[in-house]
Protein backbone atom coordinates (compact mmCIF):
# COMPACT_ATOMS: atom_id res chain seq x y z
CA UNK A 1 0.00 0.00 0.00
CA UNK A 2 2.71 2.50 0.93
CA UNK A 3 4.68 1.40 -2.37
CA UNK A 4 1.65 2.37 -4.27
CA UNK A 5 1.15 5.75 -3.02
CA UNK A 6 4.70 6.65 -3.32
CA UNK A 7 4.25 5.74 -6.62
CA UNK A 8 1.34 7.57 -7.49
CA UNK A 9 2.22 10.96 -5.08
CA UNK A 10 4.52 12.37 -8.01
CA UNK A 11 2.41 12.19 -10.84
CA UNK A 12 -0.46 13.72 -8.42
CA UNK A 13 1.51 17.04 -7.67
CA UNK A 14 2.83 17.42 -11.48
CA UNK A 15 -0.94 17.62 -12.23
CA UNK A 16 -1.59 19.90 -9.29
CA UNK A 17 1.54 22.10 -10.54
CA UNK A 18 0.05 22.31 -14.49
CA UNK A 19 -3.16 23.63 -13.10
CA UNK A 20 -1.98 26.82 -11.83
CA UNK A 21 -0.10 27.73 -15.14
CA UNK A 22 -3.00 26.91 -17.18
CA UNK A 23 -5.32 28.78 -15.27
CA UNK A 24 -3.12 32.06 -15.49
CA UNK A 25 -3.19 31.52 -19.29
CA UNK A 26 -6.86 31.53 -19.56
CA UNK A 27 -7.08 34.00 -17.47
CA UNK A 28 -5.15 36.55 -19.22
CA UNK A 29 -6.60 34.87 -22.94
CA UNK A 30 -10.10 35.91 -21.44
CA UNK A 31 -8.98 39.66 -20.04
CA UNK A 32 -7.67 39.80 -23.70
CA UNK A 33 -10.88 38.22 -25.52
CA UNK A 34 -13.47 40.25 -23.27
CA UNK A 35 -13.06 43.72 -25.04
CA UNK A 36 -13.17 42.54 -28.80
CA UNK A 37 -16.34 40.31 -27.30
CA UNK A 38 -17.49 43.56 -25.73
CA UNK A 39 -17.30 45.60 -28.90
CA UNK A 40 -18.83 42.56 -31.16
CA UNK A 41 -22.24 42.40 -28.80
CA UNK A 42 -22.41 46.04 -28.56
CA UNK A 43 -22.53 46.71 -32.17
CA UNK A 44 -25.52 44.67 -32.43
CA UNK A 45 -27.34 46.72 -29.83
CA UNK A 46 -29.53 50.00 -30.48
CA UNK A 47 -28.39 53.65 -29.29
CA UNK A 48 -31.47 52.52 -26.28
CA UNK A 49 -30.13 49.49 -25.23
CA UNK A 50 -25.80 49.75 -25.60
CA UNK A 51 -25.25 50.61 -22.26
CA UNK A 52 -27.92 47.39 -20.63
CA UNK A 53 -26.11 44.74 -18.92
CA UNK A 54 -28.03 42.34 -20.93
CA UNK A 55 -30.92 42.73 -22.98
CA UNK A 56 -31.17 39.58 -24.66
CA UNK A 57 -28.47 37.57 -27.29
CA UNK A 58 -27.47 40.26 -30.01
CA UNK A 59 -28.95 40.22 -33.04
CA UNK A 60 -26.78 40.32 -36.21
CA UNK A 61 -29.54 40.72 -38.73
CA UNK A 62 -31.21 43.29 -37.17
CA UNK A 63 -29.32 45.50 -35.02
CA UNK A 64 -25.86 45.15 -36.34
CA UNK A 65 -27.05 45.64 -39.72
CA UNK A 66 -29.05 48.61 -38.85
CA UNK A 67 -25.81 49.96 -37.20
CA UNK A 68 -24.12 49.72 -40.14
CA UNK A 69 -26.55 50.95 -42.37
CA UNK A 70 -26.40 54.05 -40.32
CA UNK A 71 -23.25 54.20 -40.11
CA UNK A 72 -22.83 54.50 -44.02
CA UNK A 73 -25.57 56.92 -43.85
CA UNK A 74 -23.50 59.21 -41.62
CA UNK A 75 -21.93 62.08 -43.24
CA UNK A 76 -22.83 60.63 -46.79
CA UNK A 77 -20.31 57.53 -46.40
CA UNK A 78 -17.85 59.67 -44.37
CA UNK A 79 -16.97 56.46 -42.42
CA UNK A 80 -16.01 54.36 -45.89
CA UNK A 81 -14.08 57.49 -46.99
CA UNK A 82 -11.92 57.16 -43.50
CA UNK A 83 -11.25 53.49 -44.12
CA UNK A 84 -10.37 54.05 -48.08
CA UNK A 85 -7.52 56.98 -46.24
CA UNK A 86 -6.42 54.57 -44.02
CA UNK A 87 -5.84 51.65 -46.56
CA UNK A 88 -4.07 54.26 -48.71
CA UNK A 89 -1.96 54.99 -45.63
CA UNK A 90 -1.01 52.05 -44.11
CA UNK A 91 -0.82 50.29 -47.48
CA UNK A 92 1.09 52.72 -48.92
CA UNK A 93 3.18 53.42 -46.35
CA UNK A 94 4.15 49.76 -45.81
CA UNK A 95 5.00 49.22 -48.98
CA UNK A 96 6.87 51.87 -49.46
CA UNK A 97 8.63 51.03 -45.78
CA UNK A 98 9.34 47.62 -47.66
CA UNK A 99 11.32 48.69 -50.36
CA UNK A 100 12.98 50.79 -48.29
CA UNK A 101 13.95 48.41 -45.47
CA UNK A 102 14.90 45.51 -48.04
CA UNK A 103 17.65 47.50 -49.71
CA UNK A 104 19.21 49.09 -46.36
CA UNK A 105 18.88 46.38 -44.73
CA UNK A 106 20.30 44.48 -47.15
CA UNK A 107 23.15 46.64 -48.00
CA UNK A 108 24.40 46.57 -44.36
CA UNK A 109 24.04 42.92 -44.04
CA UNK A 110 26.31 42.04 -47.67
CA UNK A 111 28.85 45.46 -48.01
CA UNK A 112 31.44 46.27 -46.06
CA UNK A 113 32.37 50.20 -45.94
CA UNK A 114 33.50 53.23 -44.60
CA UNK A 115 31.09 53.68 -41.20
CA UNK A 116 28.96 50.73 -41.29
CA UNK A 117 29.22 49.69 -37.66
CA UNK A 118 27.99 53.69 -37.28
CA UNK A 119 25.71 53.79 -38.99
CA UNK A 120 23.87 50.01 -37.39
CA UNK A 121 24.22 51.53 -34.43
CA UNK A 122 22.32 54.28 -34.71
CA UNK A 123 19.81 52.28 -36.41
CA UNK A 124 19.80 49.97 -33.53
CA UNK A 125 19.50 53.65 -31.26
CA UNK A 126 16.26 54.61 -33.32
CA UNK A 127 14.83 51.23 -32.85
CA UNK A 128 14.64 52.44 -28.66
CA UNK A 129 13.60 55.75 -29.66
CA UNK A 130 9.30 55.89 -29.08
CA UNK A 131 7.90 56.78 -32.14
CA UNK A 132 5.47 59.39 -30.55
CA UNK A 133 8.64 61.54 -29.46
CA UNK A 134 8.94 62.28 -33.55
CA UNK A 135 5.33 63.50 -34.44
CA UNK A 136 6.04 66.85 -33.36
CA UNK A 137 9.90 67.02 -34.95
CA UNK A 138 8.21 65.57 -38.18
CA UNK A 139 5.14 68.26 -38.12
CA UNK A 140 8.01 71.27 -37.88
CA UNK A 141 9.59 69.61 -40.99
CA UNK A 142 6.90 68.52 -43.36
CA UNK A 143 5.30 72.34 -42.68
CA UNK A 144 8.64 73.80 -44.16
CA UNK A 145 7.68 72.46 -47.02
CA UNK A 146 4.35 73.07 -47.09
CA UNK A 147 2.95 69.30 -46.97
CA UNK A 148 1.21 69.66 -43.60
CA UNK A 149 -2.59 68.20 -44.21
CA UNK A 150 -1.70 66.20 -47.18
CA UNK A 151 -1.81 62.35 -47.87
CA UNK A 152 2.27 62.68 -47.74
CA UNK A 153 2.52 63.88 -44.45
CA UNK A 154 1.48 60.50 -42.95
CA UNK A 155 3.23 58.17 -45.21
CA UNK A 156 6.35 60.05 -45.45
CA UNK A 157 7.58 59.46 -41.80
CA UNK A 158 6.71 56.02 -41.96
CA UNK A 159 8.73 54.70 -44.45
CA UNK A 160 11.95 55.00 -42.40
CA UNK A 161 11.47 52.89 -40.09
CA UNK A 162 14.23 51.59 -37.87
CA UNK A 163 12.90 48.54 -36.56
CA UNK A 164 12.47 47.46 -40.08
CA UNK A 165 15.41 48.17 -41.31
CA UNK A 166 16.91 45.66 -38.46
CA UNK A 167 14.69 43.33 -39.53
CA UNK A 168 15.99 43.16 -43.05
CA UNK A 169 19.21 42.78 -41.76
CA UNK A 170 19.02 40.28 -40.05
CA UNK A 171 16.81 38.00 -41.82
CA UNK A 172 19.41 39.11 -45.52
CA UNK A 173 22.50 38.40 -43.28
CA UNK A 174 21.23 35.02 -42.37
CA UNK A 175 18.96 33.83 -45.26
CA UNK A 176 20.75 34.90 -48.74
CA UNK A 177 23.74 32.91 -49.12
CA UNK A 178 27.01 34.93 -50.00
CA UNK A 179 27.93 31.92 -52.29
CA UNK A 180 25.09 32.90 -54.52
CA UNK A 181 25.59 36.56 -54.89
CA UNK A 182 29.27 35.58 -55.83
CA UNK A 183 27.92 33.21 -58.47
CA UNK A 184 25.63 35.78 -59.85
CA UNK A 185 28.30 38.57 -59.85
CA UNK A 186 30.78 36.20 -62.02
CA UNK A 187 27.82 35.98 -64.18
CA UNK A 188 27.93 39.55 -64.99
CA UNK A 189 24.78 40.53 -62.72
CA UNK A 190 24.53 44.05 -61.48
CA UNK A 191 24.16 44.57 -57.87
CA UNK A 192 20.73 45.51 -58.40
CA UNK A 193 19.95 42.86 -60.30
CA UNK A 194 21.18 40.47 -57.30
CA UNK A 195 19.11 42.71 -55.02
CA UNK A 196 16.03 42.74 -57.23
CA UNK A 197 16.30 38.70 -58.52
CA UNK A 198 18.38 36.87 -56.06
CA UNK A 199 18.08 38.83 -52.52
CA UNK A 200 14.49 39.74 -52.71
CA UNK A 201 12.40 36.24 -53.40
CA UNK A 202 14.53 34.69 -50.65
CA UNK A 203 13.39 37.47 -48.31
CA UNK A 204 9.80 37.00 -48.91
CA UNK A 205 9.14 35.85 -45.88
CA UNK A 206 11.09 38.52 -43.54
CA UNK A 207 9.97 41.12 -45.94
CA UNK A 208 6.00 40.08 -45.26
CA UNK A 209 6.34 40.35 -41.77
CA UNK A 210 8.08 43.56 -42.29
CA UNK A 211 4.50 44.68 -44.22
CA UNK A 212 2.54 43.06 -41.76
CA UNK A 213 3.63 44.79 -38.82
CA UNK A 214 4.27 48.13 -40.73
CA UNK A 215 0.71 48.24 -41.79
CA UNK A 216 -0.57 47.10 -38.61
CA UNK A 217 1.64 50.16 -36.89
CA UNK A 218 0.00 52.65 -39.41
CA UNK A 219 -3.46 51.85 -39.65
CA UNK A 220 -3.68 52.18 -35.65
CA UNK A 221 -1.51 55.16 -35.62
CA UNK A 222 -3.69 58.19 -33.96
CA UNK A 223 -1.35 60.89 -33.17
CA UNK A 224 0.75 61.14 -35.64
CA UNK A 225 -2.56 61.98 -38.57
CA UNK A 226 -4.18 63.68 -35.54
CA UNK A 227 -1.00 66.39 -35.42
CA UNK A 228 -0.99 66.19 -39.45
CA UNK A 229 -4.37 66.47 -40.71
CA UNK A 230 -6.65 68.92 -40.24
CA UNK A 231 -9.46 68.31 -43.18
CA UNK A 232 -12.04 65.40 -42.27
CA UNK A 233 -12.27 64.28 -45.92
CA UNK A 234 -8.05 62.59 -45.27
CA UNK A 235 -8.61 61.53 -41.89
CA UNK A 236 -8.16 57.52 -40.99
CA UNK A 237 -10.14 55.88 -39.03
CA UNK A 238 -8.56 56.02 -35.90
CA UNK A 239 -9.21 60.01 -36.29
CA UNK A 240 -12.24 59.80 -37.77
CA UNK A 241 -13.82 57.59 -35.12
CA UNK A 242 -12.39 59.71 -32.51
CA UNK A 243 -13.56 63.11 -34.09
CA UNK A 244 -17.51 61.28 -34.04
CA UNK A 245 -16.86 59.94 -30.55
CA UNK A 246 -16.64 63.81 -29.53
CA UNK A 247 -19.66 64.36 -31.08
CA UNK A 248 -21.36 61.87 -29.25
CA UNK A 249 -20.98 63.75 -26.23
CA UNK A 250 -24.23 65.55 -27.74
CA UNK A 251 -25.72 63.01 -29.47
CA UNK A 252 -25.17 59.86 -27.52
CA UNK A 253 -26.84 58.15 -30.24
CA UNK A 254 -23.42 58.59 -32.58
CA UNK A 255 -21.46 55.73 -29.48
CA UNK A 256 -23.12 52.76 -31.61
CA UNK A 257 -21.59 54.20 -34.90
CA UNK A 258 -18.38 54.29 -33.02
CA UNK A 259 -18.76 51.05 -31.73
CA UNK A 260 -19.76 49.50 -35.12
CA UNK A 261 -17.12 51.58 -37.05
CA UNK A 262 -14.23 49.54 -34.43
CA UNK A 263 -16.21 46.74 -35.01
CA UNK A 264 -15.48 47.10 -38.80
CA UNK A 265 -11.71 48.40 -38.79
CA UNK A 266 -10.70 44.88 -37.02
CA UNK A 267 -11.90 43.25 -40.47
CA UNK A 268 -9.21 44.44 -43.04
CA UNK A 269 -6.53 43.78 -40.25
CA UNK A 270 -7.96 40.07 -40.14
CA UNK A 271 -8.10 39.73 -44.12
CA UNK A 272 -4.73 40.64 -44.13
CA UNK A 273 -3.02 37.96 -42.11
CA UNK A 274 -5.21 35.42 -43.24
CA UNK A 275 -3.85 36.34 -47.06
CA UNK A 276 -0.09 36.99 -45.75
CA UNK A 277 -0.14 33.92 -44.12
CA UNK A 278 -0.38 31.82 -47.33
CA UNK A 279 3.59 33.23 -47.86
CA UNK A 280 4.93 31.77 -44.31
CA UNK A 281 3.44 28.37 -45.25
CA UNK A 282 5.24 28.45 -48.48
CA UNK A 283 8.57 29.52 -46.88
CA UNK A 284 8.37 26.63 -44.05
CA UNK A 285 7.14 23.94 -47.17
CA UNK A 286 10.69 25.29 -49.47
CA UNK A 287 12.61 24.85 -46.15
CA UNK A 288 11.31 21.23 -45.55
CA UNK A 289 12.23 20.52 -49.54
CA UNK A 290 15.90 21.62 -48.94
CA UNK A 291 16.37 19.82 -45.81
């Protein structure tokens, strides 16, 4: 009997010792959950009801569509123009933080010259600087030259982004084999030929990433086209639903546009991955084929 339950007294407290970890972790995956399900049962409620603790399960074809209909009735389609600005902004500005990243990146992971080290470490310096320190810096600039309140002045100081950059360089110095840009060089290639045909397919994975989190940065970015923009017609939609949040301070009726215009900016973030991800599978699928 004792031989038994010395036996079975270990296995008994490594189940007692999981418990605890796995209750912290679904305790902090339900404090994460319980917003997003806060915002997705709200935007099926009526301007009446949003604030009830519970007024009965929501109801998509009814009050969430109403909630939208309204909310495209709203300034003639003023929220659809908001999420057109912000898909030209973050798109833009990802791509363009893409191309940008890729060659830098690249050239400091395959050259070697004069003030290289320098120049990584103040890219590794901006990568610890807060991005919200700059807004006001990049206002003073961009109004020198009179782009203040234009499309420009929210993609422009995006596309250098330091983080990115460090990204690239890493995932060139470690994925694109020297031996191949030597091969391709004996061939006669240019350098940007390498960069363009050799460096870049390889770096398709590093180089989605790059876009994914660049576009995710932009399209929730609120100060920066807060400071920039002062015409309604560019806003995104973090500005736009903030600028009809104030008005619902008078019309408390305009909180369930709010609610269903969050609601509906989650979407294109969603759509996104779920189309990116197609690019990781393909990288981990040529990785299994090599090995």
């Amino acid at each position: 009997m004792s031989g038994r339950g010395s036996a079975t007294a270990p296995g008994g407290r490594g189940a007692r010792a999981k418990i605890l970890p796995t209750f912290l972790l679904l305790l902090g995956g339900l404090y994460a959950v319980l917003p997003l399900l806060w915002v997705l049962f709200a935007a099926t409620k009526g301007p009446e009801e949003l604030f009830t603790t519970f007024s009965g399960w929501p109801s998509f074809n009814g009050g969430f569509t109403g909630n939208v209909s309204a909310l495209s009735d709203y300034g003639d389609g003023r929220f659809w123009l908001w999420m057109l600005n912000s898909l030209i902004y973050a798109g833009g500005g990802a791509f363009l933080t893409v191309v940008v990243s890729a060659a830098a990146g690249y050239a400091l992971a395959k050259y070697r010259f004069a003030g290289q080290r320098l120049i990584f470490g103040a890219l590794l310096a901006g990568v610890l600087v807060p991005q919200i320190t700059l807004a006001i810096p990049q206002y003073l600039l961009l109004s020198e030259v009179n782009m203040v309140g234009s499309y420009w002045s929210v993609i422009l100081p995006s596309v250098i982004s330091p983080y990115s950059i460090y990204l690239c360089r890493i995932y060139a110095a470690t994925a694109v084999p020297d031996e191949i840009l030597e091969a391709g060089r004996v061939d006669g290639s240019s350098e940007f030929r390498l960069l363009w045909s050799v460096a870049m397919p390889i770096m398709t994975p590093g180089l989605v990433t790059v876009f994914l989190l660049q576009f995710i940065g932009i399209w929730n970015n609120f100060l920066l086209p807060y400071i920039m923009l002062a015409d309604d017609n560019r806003f995104p939609l973090t500005v736009g639903l903030y600028s009809l949040l104030n008005r619902g301070a008078s019309q408390p009726a305009l909180y369930s546009l709010v609610i269903t215009g969050s609601l509906l900016s989650i979407v294109p973030i969603i759509a996104l991955f779920l189309f990116l991800q197609r690019f990781w599978r393909l990288d981990l699928v040529a990785g299994g084929l090599k090995g």
